[in-house]
N, C-alpha and C. Protein backbone atom coordinates (compact mmCIF):
# COMPACT_ATOMS: atom_id res chain seq x y z
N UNK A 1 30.66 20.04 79.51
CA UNK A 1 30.21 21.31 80.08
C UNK A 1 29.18 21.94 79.15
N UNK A 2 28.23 22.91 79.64
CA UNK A 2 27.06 23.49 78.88
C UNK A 2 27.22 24.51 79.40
N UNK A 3 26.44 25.45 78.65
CA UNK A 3 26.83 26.80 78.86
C UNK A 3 24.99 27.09 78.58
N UNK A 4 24.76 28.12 79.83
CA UNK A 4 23.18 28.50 79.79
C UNK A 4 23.44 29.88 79.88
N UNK A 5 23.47 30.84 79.22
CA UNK A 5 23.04 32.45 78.88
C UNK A 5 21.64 32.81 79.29
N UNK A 6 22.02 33.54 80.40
CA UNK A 6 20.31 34.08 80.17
C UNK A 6 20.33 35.67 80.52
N UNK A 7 19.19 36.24 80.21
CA UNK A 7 19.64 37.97 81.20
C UNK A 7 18.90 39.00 80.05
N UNK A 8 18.81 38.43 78.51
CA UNK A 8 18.84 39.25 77.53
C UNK A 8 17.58 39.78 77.76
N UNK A 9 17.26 41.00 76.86
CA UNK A 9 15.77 41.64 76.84
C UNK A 9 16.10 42.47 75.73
N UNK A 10 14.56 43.19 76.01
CA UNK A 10 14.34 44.60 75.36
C UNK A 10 14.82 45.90 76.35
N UNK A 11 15.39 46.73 76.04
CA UNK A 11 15.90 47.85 77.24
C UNK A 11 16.01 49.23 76.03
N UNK A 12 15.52 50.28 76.81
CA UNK A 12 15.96 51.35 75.27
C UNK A 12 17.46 51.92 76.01
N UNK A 13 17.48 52.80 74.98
CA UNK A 13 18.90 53.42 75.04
C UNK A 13 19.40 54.24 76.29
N UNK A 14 20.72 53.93 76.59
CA UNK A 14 20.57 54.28 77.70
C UNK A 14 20.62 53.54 79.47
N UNK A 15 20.36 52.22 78.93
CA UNK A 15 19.54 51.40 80.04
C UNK A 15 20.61 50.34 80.15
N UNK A 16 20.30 49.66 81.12
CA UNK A 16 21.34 48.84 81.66
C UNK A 16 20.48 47.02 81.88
N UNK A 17 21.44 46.04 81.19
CA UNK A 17 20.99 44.77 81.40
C UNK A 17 22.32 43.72 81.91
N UNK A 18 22.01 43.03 82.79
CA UNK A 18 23.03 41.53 83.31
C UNK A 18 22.73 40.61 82.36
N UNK A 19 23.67 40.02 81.78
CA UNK A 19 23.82 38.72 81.23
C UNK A 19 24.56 37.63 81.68
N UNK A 20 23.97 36.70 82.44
CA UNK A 20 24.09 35.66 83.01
C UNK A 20 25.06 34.20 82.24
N UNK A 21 26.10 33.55 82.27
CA UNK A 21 26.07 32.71 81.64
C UNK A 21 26.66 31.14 82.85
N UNK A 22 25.63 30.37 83.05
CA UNK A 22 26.32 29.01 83.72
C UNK A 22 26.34 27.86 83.41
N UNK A 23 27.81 27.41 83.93
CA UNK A 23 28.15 25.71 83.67
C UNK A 23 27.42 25.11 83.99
N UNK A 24 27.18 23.89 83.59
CA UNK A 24 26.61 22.38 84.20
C UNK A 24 27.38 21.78 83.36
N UNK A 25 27.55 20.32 84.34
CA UNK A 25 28.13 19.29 84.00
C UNK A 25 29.45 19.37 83.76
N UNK A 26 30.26 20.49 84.62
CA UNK A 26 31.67 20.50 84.85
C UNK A 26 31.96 21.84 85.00
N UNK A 27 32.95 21.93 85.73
CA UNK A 27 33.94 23.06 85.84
C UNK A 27 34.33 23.67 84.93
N UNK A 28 34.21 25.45 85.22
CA UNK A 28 34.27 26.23 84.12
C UNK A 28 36.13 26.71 84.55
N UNK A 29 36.26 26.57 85.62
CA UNK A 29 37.29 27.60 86.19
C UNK A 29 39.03 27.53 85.60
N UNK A 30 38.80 26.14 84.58
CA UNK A 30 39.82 26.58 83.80
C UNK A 30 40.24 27.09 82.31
N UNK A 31 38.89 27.48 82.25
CA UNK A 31 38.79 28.32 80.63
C UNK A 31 38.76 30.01 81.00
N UNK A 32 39.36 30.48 80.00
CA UNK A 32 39.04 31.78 79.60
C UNK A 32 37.69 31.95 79.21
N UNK A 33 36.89 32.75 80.10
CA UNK A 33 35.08 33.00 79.47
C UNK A 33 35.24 34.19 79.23
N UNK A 34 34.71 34.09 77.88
CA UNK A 34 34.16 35.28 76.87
C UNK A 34 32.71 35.27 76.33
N UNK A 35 32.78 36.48 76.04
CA UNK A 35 31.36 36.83 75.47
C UNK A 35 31.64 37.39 74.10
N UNK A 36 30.62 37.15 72.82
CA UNK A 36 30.68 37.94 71.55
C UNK A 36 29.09 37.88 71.73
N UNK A 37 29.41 38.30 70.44
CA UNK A 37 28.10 38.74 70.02
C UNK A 37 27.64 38.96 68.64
N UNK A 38 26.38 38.75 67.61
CA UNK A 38 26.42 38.66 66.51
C UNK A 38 25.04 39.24 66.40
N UNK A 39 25.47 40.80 65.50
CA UNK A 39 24.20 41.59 64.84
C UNK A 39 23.59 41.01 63.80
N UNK A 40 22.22 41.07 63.41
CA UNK A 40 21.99 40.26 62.00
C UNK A 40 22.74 41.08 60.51
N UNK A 41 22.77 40.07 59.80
CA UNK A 41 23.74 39.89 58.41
C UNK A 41 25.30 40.58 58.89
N UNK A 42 25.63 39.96 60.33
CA UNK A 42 27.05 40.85 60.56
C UNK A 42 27.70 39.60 61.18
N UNK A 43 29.53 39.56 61.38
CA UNK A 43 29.74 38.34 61.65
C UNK A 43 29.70 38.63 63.14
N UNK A 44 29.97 36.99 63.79
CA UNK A 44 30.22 36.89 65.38
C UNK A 44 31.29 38.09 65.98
N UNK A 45 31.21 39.09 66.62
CA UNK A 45 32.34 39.71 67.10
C UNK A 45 32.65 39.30 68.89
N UNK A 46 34.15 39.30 69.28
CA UNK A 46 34.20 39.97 70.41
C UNK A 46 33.99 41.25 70.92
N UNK A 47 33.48 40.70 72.17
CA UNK A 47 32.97 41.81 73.88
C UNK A 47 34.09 41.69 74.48
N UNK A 48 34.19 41.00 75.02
CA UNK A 48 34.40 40.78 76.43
C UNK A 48 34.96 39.58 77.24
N UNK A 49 36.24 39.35 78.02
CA UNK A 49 36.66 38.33 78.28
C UNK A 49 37.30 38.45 79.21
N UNK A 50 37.39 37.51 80.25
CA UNK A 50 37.94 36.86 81.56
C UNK A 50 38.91 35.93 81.46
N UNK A 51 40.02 36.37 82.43
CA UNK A 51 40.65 34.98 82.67
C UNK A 51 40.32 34.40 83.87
N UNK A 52 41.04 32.99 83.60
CA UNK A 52 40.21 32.31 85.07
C UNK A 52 40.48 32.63 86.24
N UNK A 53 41.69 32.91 86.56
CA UNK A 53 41.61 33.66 87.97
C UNK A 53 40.52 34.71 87.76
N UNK A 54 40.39 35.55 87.22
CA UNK A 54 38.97 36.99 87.27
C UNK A 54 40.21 37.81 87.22
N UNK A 55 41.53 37.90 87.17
CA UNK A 55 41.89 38.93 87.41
C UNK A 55 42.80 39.93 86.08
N UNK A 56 42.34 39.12 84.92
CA UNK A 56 42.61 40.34 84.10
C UNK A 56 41.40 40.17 83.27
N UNK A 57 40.90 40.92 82.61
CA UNK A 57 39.80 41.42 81.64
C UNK A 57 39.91 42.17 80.54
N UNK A 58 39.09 41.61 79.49
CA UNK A 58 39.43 42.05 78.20
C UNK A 58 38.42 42.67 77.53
N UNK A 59 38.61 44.11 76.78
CA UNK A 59 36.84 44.34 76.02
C UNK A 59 37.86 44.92 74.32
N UNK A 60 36.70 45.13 74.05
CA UNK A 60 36.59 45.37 72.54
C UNK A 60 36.06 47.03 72.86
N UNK A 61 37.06 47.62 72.18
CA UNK A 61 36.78 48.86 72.14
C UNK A 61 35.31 49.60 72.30
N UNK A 62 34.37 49.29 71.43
CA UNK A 62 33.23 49.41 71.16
C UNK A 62 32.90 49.45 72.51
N UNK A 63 32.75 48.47 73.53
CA UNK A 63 32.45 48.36 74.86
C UNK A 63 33.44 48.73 76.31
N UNK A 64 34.02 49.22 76.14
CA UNK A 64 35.15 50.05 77.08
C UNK A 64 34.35 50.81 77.76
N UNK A 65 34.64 50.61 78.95
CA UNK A 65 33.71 51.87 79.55
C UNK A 65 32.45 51.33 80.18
N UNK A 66 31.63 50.64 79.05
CA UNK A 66 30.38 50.85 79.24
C UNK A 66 29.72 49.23 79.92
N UNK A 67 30.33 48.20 79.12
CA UNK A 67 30.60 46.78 79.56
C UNK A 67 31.58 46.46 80.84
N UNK A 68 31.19 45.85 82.06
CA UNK A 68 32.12 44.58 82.95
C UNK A 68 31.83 43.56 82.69
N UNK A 69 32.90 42.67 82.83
CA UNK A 69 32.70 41.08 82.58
C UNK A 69 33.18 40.73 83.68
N UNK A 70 32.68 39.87 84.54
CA UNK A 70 33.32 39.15 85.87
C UNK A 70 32.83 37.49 85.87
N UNK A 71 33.38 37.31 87.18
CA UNK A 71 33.04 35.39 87.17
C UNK A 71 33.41 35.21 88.71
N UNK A 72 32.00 34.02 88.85
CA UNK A 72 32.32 33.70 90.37
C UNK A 72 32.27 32.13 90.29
N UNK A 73 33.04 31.92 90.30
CA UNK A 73 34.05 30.07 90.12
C UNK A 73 33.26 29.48 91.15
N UNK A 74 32.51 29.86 92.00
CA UNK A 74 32.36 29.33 93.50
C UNK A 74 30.78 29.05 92.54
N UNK A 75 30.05 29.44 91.70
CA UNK A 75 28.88 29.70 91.16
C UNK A 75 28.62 29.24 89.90
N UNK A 76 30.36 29.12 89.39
CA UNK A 76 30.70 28.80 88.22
C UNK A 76 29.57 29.22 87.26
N UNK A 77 29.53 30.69 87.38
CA UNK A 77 28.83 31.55 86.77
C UNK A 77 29.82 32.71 85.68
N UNK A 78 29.62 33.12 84.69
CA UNK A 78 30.38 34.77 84.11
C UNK A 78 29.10 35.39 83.92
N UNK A 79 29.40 36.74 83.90
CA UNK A 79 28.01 37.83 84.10
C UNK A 79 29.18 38.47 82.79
N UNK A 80 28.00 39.77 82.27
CA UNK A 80 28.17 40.27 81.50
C UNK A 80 27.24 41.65 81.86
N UNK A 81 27.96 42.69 82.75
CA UNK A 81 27.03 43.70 83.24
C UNK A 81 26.83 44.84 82.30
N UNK A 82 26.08 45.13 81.54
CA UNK A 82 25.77 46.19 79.98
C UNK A 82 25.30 47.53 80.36
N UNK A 83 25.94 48.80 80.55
CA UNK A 83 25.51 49.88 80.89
C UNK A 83 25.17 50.92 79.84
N UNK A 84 25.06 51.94 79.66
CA UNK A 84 24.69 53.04 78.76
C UNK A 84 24.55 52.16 77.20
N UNK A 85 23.31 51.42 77.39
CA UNK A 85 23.17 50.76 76.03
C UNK A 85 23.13 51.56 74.86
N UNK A 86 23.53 51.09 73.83
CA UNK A 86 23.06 52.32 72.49
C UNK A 86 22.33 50.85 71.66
N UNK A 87 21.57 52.10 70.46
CA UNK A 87 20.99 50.19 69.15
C UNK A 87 21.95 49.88 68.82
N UNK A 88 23.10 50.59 68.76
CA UNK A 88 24.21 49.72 67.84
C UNK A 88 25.01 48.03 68.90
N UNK A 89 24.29 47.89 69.84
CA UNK A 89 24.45 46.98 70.73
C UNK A 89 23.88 45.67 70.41
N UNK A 90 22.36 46.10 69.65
CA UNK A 90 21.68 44.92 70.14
C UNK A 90 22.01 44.04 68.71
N UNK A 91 22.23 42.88 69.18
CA UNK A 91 22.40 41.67 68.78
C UNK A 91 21.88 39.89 69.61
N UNK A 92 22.39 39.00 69.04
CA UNK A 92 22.30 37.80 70.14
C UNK A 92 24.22 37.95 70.56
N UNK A 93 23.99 37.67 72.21
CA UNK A 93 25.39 37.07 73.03
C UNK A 93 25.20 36.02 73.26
N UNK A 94 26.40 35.74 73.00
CA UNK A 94 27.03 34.24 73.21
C UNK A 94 27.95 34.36 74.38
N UNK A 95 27.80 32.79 75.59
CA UNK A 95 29.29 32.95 76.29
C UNK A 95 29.81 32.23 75.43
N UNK A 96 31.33 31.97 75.70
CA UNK A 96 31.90 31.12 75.36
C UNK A 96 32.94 30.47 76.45
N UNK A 97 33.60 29.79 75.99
CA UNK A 97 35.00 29.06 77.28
C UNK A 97 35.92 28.10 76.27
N UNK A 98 36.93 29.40 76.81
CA UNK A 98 38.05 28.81 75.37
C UNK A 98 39.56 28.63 76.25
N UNK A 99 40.18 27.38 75.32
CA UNK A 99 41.43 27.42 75.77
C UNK A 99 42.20 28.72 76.26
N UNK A 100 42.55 28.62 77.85
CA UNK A 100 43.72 29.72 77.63
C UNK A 100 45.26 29.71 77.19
N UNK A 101 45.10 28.62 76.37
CA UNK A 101 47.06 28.71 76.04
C UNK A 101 46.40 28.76 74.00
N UNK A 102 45.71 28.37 73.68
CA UNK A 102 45.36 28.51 72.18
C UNK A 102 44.36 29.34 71.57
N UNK A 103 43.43 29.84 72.91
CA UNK A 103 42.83 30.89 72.65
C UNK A 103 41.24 30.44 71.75
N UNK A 104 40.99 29.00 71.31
CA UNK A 104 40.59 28.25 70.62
C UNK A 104 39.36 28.33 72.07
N UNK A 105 37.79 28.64 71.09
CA UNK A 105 36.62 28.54 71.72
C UNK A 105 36.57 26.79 72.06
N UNK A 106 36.29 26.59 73.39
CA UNK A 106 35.87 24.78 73.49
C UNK A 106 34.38 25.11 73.24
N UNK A 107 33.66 25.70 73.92
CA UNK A 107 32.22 25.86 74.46
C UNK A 107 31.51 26.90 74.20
N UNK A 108 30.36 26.81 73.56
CA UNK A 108 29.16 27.90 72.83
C UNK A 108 28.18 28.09 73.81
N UNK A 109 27.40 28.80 74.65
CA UNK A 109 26.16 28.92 75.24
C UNK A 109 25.45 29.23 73.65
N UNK A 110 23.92 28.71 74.12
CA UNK A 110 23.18 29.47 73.11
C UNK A 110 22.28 30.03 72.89
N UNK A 111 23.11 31.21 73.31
CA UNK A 111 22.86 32.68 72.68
C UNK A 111 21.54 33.39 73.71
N UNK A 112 21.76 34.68 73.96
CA UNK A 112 20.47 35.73 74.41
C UNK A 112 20.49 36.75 73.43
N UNK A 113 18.94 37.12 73.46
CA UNK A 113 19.31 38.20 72.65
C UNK A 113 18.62 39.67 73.24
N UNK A 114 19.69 40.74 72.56
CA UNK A 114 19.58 42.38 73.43
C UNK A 114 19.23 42.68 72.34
N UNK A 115 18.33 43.46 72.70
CA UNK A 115 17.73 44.50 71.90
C UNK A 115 17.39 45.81 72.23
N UNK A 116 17.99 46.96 71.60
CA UNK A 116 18.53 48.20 72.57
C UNK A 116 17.46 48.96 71.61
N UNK A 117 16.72 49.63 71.82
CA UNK A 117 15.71 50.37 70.89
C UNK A 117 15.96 52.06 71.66
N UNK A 118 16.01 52.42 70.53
CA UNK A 118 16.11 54.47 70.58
C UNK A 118 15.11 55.22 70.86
């Protein structure tokens, strides 16, 4: 499986961007897809995460509120919908698709990058 991220930009504060992430070369629909993200000289953090049914969802405080994460299995797509951006946002996102019983990342997309300017 591969993981293609796309969606990232420049947006100022305030502003709203989709982040796209899709499979090829296999079925995503039995991983947990997540999203992090990594500011420069800062480590990888979690966003945002799905289980495979779509029906529970997970964020990181920081993004409560302001972040949805969804997935359409039929598209074998996860989105990453980013609302009231602030700079303290912008970084590169990563999807990912990780075991759901070990929680253990299988799969890296690589990487978009947001850049939220004031």
């Amino acid at each position: 499986v591969q993981l293609q991220a796309c969606g990232g930009g420049l947006v100022q504060a305030g502003g709203s961007l989709r982040l796209s992430c899709a499979a090829a070369g296999g079925t995503f629909s039995r991983y947990v897809m997540a999203w992090f993200r990594q500011a420069p000289g800062k480590d990888r953090e979690f966003v945002a995460a799905i289980s495979w049914s779509g029906g529970s969802t997970y964020y990181a405080d920081s993004v409560k509120g302001r972040f949805t994460i969804s997935r359409d299995s039929d598209k074998n797509t996860v989105y990453l919908q980013m609302n009231s951006l602030k700079p303290e946002d912008t970084a590169v996102y990563y999807c990912s698709a990780n075991n759901p019983w070990t929680a253990k990342t299988v799969y890296w997309g690589q990487g978009t990058q947001v850049t939220v300017s004031s």
